[in-house]
PDB file of N, CA and C in Angstrom:
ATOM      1  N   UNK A   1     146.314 127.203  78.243  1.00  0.00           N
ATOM      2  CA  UNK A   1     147.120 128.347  78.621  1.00  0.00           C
ATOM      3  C   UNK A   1     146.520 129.604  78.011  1.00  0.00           C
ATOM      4  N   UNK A   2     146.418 131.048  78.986  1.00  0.00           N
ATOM      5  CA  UNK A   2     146.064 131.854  78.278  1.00  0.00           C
ATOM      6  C   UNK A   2     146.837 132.499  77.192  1.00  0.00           C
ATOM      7  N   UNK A   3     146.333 133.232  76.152  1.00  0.00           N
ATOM      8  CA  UNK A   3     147.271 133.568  75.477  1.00  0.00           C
ATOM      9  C   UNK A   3     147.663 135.461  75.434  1.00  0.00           C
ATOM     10  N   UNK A   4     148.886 135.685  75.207  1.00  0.00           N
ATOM     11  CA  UNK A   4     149.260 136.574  75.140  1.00  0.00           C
ATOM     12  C   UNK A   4     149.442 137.653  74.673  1.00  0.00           C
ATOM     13  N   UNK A   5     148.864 137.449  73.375  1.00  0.00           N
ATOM     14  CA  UNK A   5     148.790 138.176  72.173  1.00  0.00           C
ATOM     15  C   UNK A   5     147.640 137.850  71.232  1.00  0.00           C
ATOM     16  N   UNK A   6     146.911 138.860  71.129  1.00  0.00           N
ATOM     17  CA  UNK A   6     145.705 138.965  70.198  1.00  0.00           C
ATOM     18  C   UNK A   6     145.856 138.988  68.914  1.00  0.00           C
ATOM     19  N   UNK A   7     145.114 138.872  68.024  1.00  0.00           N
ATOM     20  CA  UNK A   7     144.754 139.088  66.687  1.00  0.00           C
ATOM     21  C   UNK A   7     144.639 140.447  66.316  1.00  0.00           C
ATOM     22  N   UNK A   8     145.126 140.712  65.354  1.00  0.00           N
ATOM     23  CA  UNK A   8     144.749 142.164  64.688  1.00  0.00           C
ATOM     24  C   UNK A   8     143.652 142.718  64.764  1.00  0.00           C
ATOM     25  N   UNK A   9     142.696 141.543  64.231  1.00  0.00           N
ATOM     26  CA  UNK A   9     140.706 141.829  64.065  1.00  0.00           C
ATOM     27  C   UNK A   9     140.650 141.970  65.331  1.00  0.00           C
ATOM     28  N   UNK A  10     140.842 141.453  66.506  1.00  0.00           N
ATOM     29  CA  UNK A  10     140.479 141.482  68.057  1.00  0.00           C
ATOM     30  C   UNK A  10     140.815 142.697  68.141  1.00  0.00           C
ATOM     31  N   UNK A  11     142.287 143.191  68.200  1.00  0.00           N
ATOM     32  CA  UNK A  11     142.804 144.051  69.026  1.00  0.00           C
ATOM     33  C   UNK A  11     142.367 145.460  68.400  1.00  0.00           C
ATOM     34  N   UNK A  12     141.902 145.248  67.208  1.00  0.00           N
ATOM     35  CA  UNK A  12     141.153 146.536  66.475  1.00  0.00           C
ATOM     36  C   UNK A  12     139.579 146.527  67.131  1.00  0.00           C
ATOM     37  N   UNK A  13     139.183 145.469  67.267  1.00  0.00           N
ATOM     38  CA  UNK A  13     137.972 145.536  67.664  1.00  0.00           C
ATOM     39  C   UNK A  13     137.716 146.117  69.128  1.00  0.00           C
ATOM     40  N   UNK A  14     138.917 145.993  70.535  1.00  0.00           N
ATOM     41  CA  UNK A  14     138.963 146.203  71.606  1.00  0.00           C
ATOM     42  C   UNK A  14     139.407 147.761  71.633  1.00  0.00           C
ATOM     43  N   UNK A  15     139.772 148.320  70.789  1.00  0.00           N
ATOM     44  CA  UNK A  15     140.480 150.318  70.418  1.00  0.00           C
ATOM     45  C   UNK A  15     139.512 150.514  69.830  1.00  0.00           C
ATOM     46  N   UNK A  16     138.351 149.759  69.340  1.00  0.00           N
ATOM     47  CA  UNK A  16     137.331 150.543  68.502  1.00  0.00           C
ATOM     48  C   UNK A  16     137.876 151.226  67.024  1.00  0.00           C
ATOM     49  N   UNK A  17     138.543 150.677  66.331  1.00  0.00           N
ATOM     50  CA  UNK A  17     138.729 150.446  65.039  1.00  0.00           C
ATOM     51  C   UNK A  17     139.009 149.735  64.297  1.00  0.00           C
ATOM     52  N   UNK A  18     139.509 150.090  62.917  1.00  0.00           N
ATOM     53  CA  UNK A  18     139.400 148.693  61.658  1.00  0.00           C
ATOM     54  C   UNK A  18     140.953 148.365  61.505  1.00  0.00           C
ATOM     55  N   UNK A  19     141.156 147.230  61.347  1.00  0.00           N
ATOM     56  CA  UNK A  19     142.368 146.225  61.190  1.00  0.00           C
ATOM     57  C   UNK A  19     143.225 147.305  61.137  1.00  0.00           C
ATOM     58  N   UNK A  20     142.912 147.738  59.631  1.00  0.00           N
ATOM     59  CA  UNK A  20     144.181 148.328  58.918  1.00  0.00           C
ATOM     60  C   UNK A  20     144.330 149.983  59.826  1.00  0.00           C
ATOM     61  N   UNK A  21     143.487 150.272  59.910  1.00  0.00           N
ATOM     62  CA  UNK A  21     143.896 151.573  60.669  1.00  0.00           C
ATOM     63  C   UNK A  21     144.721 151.215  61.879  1.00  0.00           C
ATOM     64  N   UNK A  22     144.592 150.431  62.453  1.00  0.00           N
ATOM     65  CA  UNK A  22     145.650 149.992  63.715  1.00  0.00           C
ATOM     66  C   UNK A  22     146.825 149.113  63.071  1.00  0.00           C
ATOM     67  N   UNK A  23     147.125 148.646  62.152  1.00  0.00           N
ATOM     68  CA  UNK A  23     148.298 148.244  61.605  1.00  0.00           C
ATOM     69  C   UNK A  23     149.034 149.703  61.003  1.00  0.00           C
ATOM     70  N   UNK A  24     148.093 150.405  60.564  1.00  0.00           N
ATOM     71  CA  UNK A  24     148.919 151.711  59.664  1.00  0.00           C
ATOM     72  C   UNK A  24     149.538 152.418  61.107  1.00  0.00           C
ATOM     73  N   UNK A  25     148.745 152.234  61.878  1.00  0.00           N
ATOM     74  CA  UNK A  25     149.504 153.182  63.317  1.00  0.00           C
ATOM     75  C   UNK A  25     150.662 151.916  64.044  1.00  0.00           C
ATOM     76  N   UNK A  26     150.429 151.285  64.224  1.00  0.00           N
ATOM     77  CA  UNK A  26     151.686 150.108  64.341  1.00  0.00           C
ATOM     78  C   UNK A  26     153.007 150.149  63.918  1.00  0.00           C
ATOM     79  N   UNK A  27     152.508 150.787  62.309  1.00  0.00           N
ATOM     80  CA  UNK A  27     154.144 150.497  61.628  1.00  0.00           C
ATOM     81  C   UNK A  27     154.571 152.020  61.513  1.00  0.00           C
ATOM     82  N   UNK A  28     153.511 153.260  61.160  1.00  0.00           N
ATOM     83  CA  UNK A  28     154.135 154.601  61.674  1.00  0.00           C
ATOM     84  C   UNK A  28     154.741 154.623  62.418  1.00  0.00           C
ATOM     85  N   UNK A  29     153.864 154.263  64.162  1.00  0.00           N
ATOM     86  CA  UNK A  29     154.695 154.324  65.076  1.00  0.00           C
ATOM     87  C   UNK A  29     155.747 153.640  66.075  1.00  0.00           C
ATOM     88  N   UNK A  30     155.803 152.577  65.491  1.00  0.00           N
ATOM     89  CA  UNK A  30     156.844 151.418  65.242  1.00  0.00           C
ATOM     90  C   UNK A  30     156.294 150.582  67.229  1.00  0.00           C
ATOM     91  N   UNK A  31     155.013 150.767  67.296  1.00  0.00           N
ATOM     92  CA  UNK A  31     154.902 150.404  68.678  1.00  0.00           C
ATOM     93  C   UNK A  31     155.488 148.818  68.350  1.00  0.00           C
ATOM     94  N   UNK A  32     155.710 149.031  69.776  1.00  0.00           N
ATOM     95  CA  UNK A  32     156.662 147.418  70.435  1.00  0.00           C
ATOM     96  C   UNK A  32     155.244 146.797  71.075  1.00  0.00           C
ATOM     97  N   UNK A  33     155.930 145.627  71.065  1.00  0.00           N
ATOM     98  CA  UNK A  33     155.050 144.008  71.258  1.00  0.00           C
ATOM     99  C   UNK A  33     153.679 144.013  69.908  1.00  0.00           C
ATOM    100  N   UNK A  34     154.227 144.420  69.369  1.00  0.00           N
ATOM    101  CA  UNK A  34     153.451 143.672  68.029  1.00  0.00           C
ATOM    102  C   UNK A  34     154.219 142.703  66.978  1.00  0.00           C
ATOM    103  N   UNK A  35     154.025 141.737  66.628  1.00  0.00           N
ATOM    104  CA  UNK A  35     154.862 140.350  66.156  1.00  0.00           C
ATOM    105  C   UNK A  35     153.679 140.346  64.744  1.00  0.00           C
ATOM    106  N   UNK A  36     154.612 139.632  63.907  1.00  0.00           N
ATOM    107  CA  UNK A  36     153.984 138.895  62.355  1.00  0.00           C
ATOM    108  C   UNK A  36     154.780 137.781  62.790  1.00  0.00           C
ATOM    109  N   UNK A  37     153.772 136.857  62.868  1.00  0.00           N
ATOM    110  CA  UNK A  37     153.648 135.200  62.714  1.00  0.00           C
ATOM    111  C   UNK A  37     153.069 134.775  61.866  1.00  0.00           C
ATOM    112  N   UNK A  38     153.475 134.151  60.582  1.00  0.00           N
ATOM    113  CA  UNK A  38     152.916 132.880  59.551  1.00  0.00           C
ATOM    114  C   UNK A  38     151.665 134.492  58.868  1.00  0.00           C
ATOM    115  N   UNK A  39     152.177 135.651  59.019  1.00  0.00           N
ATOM    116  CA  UNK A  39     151.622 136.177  57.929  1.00  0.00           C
ATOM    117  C   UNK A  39     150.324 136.724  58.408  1.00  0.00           C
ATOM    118  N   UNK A  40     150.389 136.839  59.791  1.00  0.00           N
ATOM    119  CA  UNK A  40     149.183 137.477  61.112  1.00  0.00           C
ATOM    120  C   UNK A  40     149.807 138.371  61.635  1.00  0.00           C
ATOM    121  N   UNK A  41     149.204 139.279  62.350  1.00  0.00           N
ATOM    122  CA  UNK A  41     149.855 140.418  63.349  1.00  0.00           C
ATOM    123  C   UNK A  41     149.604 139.800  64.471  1.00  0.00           C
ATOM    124  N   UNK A  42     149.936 139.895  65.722  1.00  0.00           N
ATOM    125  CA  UNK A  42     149.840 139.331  66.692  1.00  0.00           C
ATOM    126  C   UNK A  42     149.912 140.798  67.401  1.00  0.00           C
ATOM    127  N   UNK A  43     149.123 141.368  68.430  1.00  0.00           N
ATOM    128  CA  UNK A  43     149.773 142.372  69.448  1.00  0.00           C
ATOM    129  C   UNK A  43     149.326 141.766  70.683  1.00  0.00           C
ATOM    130  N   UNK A  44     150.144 142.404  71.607  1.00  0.00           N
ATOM    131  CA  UNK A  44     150.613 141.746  72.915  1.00  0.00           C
ATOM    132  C   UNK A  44     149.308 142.528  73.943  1.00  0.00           C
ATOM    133  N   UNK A  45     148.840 141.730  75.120  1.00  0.00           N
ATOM    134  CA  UNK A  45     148.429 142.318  75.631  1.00  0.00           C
ATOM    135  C   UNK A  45     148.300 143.373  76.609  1.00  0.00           C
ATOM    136  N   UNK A  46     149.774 143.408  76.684  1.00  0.00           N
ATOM    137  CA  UNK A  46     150.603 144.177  77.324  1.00  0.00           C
ATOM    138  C   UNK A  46     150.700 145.632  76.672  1.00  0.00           C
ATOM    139  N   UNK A  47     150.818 145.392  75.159  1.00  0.00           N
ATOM    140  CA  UNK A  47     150.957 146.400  74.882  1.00  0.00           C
ATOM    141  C   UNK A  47     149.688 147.006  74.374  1.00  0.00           C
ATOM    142  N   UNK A  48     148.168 146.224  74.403  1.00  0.00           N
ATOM    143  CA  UNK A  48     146.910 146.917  73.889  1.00  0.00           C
ATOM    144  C   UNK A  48     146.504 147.514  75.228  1.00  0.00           C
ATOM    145  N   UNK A  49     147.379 146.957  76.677  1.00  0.00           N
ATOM    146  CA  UNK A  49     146.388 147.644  78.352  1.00  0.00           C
ATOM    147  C   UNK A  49     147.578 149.166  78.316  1.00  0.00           C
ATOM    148  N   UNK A  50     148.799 149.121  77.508  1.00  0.00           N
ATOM    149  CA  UNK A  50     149.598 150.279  77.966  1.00  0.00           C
ATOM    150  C   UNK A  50     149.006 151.602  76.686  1.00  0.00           C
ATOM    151  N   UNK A  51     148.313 150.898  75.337  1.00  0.00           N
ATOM    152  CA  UNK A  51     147.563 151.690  74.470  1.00  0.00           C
ATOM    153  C   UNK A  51     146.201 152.523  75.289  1.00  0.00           C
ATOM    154  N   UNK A  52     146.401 151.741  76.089  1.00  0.00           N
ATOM    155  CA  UNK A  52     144.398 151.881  76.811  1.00  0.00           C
ATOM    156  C   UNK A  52     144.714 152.800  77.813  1.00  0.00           C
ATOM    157  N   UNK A  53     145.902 152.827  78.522  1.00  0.00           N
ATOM    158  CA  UNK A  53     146.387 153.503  79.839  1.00  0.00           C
ATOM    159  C   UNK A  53     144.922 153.087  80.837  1.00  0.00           C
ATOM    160  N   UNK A  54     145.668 151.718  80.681  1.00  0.00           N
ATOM    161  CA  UNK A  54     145.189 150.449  81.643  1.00  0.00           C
ATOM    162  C   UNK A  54     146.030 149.262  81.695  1.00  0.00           C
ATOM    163  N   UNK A  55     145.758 148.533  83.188  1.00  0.00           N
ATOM    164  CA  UNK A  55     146.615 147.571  83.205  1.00  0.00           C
ATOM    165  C   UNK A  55     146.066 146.067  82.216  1.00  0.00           C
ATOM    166  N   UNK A  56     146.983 145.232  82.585  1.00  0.00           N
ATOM    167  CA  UNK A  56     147.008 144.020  81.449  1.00  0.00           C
ATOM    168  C   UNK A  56     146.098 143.044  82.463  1.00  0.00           C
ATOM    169  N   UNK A  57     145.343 143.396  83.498  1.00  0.00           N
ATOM    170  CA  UNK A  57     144.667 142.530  84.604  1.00  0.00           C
ATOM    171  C   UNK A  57     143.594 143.081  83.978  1.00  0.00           C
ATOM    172  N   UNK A  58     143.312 144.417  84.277  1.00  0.00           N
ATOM    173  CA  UNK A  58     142.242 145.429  83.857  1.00  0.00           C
ATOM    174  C   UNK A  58     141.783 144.607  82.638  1.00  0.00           C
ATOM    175  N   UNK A  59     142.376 144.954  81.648  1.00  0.00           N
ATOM    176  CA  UNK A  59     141.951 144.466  80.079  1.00  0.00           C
ATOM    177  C   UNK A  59     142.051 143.191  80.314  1.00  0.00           C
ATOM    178  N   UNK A  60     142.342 142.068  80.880  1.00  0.00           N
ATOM    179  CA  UNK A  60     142.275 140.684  81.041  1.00  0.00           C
ATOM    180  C   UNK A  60     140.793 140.305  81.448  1.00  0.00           C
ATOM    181  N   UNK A  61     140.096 140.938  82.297  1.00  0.00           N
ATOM    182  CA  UNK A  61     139.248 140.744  82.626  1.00  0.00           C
ATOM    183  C   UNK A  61     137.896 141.108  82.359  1.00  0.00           C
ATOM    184  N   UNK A  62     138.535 142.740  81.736  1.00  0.00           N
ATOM    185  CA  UNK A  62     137.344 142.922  80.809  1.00  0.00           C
ATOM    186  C   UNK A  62     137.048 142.309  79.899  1.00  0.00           C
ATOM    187  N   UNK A  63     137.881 141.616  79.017  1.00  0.00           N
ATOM    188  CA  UNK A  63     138.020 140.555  77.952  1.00  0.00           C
ATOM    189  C   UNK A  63     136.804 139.764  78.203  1.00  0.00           C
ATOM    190  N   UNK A  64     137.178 139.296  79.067  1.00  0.00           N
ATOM    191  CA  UNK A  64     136.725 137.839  79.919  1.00  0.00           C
ATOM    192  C   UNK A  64     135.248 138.038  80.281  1.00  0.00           C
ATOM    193  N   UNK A  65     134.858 139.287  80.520  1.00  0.00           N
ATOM    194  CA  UNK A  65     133.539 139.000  80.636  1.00  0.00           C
ATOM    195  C   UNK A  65     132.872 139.854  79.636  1.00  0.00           C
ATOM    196  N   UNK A  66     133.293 140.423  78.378  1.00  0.00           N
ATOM    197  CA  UNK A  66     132.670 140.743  77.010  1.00  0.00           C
ATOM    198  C   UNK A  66     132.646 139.377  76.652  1.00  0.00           C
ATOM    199  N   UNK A  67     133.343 138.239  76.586  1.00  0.00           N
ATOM    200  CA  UNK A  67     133.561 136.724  75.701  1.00  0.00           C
ATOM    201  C   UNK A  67     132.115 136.439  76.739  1.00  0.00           C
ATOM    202  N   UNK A  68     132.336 136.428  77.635  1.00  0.00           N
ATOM    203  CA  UNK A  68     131.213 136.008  79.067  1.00  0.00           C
ATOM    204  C   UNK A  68     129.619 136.159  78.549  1.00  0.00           C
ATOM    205  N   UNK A  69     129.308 137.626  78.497  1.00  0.00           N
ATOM    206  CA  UNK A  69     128.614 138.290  78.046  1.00  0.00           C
ATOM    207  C   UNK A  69     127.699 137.800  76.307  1.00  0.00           C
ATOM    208  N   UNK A  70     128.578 137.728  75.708  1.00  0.00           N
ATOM    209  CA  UNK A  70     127.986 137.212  74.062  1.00  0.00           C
ATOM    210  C   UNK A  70     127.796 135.572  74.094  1.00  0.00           C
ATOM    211  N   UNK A  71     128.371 135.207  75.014  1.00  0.00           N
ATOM    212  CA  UNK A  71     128.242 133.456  75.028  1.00  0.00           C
ATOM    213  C   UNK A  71     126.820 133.269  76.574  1.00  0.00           C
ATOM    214  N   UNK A  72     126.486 134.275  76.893  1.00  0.00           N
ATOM    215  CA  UNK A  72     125.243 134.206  77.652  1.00  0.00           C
ATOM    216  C   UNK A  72     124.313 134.727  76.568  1.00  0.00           C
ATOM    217  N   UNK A  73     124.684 136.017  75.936  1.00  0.00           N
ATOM    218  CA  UNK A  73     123.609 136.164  74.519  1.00  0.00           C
ATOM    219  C   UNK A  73     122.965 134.717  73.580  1.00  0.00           C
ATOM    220  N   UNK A  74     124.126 133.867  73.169  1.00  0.00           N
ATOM    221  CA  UNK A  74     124.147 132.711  72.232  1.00  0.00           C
ATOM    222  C   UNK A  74     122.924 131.985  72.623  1.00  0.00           C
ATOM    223  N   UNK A  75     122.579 131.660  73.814  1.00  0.00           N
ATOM    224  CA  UNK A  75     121.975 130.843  74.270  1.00  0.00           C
ATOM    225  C   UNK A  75     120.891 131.513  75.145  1.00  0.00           C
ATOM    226  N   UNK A  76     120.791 132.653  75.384  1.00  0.00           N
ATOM    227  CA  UNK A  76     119.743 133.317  75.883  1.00  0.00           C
ATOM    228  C   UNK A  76     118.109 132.969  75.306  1.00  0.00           C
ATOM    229  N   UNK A  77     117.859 132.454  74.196  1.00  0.00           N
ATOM    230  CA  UNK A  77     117.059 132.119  73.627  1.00  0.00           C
ATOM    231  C   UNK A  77     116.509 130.690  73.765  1.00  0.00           C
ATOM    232  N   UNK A  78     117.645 130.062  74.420  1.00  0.00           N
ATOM    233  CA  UNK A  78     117.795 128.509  74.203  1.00  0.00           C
ATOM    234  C   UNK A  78     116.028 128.417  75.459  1.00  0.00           C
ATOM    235  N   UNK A  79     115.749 127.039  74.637  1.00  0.00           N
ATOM    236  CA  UNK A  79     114.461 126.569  75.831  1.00  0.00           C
ATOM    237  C   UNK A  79     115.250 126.087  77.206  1.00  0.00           C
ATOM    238  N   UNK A  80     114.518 126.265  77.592  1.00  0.00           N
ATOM    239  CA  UNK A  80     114.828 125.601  80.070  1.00  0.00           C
ATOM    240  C   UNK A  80     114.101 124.379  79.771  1.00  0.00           C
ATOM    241  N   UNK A  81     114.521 123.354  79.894  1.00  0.00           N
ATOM    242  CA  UNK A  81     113.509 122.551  80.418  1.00  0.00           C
ATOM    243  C   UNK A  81     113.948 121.993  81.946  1.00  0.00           C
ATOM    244  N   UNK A  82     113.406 122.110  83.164  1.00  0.00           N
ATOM    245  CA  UNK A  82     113.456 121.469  84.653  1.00  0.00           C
ATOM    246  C   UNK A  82     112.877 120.023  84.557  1.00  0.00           C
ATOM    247  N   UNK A  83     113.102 119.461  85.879  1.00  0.00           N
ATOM    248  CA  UNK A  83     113.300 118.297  86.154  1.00  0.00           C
ATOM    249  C   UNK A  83     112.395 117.078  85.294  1.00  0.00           C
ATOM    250  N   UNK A  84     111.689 116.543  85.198  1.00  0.00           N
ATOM    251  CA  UNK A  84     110.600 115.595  84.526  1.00  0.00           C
ATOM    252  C   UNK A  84     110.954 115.845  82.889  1.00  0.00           C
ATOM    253  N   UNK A  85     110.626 117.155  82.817  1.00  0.00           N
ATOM    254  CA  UNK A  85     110.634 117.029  81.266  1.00  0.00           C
ATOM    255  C   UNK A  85     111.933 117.067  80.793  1.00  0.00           C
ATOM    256  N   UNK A  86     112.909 117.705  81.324  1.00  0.00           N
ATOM    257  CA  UNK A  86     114.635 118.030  80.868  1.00  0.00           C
ATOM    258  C   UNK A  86     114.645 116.317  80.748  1.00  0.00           C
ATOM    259  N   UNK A  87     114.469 115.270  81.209  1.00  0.00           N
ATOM    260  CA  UNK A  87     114.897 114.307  81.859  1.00  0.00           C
ATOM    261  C   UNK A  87     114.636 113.712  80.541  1.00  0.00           C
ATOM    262  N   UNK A  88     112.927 113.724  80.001  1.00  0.00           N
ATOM    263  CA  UNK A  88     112.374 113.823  78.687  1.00  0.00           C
ATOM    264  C   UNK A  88     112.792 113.782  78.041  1.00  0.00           C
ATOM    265  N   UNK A  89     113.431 115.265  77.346  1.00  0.00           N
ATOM    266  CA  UNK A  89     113.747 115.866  76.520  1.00  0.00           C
ATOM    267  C   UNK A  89     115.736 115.228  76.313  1.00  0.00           C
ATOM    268  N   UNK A  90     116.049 114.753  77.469  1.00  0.00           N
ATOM    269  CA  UNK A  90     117.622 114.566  77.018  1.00  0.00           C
ATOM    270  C   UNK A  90     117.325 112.680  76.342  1.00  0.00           C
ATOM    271  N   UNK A  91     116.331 112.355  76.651  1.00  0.00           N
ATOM    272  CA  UNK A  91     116.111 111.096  76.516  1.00  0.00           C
ATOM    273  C   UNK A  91     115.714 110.796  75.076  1.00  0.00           C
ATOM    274  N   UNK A  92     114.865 111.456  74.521  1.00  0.00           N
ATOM    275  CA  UNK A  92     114.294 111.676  73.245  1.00  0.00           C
ATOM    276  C   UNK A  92     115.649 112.460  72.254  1.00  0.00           C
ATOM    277  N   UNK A  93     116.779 113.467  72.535  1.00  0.00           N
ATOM    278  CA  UNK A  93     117.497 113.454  72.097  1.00  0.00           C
ATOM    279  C   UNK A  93     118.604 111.719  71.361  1.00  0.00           C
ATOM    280  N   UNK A  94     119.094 111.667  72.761  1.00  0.00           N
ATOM    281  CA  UNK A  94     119.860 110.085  73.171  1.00  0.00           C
ATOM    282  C   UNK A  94     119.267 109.166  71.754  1.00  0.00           C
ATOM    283  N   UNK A  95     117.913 109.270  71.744  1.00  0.00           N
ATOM    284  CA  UNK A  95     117.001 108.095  70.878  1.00  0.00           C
ATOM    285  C   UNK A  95     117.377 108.471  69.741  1.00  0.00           C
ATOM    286  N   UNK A  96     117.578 109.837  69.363  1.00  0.00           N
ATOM    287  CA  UNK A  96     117.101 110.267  68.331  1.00  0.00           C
ATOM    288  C   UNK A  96     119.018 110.006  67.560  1.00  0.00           C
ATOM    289  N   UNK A  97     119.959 110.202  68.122  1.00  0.00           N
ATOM    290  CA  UNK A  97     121.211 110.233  67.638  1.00  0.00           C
ATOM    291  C   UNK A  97     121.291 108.558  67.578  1.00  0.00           C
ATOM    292  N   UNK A  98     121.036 107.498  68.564  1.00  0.00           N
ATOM    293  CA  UNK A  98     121.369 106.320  68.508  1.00  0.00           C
ATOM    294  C   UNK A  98     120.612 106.082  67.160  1.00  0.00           C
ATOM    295  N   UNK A  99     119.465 106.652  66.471  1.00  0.00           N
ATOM    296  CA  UNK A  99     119.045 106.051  65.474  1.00  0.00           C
ATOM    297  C   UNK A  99     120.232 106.015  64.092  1.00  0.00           C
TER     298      UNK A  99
END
């Protein structure tokens, strides 16, 4: 299930600032859909697309392909191997864990 509410570190990171500067504006300005759970801030995403004066699809999706984006970085480096040798190479893995 997706979830609804971000992390503090996230939702500071998506406004382009640091934790506490977006908690100090939180509790100044007493914005709604922000929750403390087990001693976390939680803000809603609802209420980081109405911070953005953008919708919650908008920011849903941009999400989705910044996460997209750094998890194509991760592995951008990774070796290709095609047909014969991939075949190889998953085989010589296989050997190497059964040992």
């Amino acid at each position: 299930m997706i979830r609804l509410a971000m992390d503090l570190k996230s939702s500071a990171e998506i406004l382009g600032t640091e934790s506490a500067t977006l908690l100090e504006l939180v509790k100044r300005e007493r914005i709604e859909g922000v929750i403390r759970l087990d001693d976390q801030w939680r803000i809603s995403v609802f209420t980081l697309a109405r911070m953005l004066a953008t919708t919650p699809d908008t920011l849903l999706e941009f999400i989705e392909d910044y996460v997209l984006g750094q998890m194509i970085e991760e592995v951008e480096s990774d070796e290709w191997l095609e047909g014969q040798k991939g075949r190889e190479a998953y085989q010589s893995y296989l050997a190497e864990v059964s040992e």
